[in-house]
Protein backbone atom coordinates (compact mmCIF):
# COMPACT_ATOMS: atom_id res chain seq x y z
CA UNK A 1 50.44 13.64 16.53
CA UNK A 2 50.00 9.75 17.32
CA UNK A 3 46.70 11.18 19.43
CA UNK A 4 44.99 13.10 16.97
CA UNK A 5 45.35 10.06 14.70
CA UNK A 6 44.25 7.73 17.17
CA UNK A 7 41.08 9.86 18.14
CA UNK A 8 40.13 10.30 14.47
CA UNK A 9 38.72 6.83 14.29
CA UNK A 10 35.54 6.09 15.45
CA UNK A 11 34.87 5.01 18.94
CA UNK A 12 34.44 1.85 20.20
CA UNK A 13 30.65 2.73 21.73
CA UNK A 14 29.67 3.31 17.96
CA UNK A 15 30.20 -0.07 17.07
CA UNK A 16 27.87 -2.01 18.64
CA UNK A 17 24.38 0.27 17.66
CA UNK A 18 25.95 -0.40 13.96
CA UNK A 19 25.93 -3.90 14.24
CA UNK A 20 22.14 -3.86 16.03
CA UNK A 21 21.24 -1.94 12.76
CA UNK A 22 23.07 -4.36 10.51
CA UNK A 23 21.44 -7.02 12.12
CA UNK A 24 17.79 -5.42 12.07
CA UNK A 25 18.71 -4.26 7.96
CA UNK A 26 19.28 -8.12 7.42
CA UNK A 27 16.41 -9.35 9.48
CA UNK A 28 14.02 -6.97 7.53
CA UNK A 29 15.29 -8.46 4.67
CA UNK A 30 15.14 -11.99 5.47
CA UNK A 31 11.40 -11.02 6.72
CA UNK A 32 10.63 -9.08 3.29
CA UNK A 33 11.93 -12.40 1.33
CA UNK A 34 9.55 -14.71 3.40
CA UNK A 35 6.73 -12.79 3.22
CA UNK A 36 7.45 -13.10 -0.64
CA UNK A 37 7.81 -16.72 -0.22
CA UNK A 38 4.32 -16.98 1.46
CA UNK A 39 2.61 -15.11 -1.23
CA UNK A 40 4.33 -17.00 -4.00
CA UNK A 41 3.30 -20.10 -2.30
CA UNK A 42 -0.68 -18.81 -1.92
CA UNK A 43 -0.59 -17.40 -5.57
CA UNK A 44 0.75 -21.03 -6.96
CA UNK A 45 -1.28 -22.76 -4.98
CA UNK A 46 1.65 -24.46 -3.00
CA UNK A 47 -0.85 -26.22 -0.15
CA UNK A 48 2.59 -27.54 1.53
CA UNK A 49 4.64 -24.84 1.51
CA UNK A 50 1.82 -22.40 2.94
CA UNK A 51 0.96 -24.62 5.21
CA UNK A 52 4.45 -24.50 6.32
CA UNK A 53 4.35 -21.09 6.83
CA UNK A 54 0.76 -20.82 8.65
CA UNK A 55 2.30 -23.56 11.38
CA UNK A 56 5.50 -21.49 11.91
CA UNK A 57 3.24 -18.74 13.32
CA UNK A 58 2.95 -16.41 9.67
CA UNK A 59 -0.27 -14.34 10.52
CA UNK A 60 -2.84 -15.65 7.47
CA UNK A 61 -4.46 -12.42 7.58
CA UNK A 62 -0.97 -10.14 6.77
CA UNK A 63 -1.26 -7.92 3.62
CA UNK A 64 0.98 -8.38 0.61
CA UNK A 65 3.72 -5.62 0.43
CA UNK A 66 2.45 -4.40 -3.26
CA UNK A 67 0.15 -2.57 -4.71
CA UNK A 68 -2.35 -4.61 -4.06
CA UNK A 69 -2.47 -5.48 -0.34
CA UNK A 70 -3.86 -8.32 -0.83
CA UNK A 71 -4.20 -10.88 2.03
CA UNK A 72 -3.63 -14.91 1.15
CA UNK A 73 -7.11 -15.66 0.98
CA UNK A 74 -7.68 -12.57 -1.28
CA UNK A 75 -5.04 -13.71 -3.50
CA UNK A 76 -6.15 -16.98 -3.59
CA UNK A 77 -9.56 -16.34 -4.41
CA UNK A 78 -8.56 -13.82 -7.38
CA UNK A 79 -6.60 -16.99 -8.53
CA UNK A 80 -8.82 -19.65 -8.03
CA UNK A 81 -6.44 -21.77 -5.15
CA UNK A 82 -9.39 -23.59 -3.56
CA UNK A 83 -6.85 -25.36 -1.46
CA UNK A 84 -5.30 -22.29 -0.19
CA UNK A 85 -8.61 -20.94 0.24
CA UNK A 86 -9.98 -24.08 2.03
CA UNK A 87 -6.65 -23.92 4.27
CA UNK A 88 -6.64 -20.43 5.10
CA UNK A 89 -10.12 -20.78 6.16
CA UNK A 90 -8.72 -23.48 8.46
CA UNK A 91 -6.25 -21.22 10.27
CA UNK A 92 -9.52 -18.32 10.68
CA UNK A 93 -8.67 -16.38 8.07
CA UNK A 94 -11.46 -13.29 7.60
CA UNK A 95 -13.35 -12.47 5.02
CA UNK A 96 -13.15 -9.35 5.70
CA UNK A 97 -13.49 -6.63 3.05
CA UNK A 98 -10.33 -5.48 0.86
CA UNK A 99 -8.60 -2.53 2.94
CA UNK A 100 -8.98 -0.32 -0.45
CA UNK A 101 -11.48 -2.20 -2.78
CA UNK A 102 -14.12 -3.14 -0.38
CA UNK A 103 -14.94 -6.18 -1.60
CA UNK A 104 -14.52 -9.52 0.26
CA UNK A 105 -12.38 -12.67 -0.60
CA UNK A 106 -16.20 -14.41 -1.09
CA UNK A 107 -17.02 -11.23 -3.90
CA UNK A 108 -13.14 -11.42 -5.47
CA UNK A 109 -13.70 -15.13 -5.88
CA UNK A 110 -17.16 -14.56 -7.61
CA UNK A 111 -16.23 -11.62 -9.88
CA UNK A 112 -13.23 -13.36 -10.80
CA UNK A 113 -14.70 -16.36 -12.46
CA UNK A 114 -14.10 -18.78 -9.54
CA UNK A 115 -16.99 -20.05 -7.93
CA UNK A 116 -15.24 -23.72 -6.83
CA UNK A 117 -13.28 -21.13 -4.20
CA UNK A 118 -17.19 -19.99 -3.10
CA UNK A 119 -17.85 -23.64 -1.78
């Protein structure tokens, strides 16, 4: 009786693949909250705090996880940042065109009103 109870509970092999998940679930999450940190910062125009980012080895050309899929310098063009632009520029950020509009950061910075982020 004392057996069947005993081998009911789950061994002790399981454990450890739980806690690698657990720990990949909360480092997905921690990664998920940065990358939300280093758009904020780009969208506000937070030269310091991206900066930060950019020198602790955040790729400047990574997509926002939205709708949008922006990258920083896309962002920052839509919102007129000229630092962020100027300092994404810095750290060879491309101008390459929008994965789904096609246009570049140069044309979202024109058609957006914000020709300061052209120059």
């Amino acid at each position: 009786m004392m057996e069947s109870f005993i081998s009911s509970f789950p061994t002790w092999s399981r454990e450890p693949q739980s806690r690698t998940r657990s720990r990949q679930m909360r480092s997905d999450i921690v990664h998920l909250a940065r990358e939300r940190q280093f758009f904020s910062a780009a969208k506000a125009g937070d030269k310091k705090k991206f900066r930060w980012f950019l020198d602790n080895g955040y790729p400047v050309d990574m997509t926002e996880n939205d709708d949008r899929k922006d990258t920083a310098l896309i962002a920052a063009c839509r919102l007129g940042r000229t630092d962020i632009v100027q300092l994404a520029l810095e750290f060879d950020a491309k101008n390459d065109p929008h994965p789904e509009y096609g246009q570049t950061a140069l044309q979202v910075a024109v058609s957006s009103g914000h020709r300061s982020c052209v120059q």
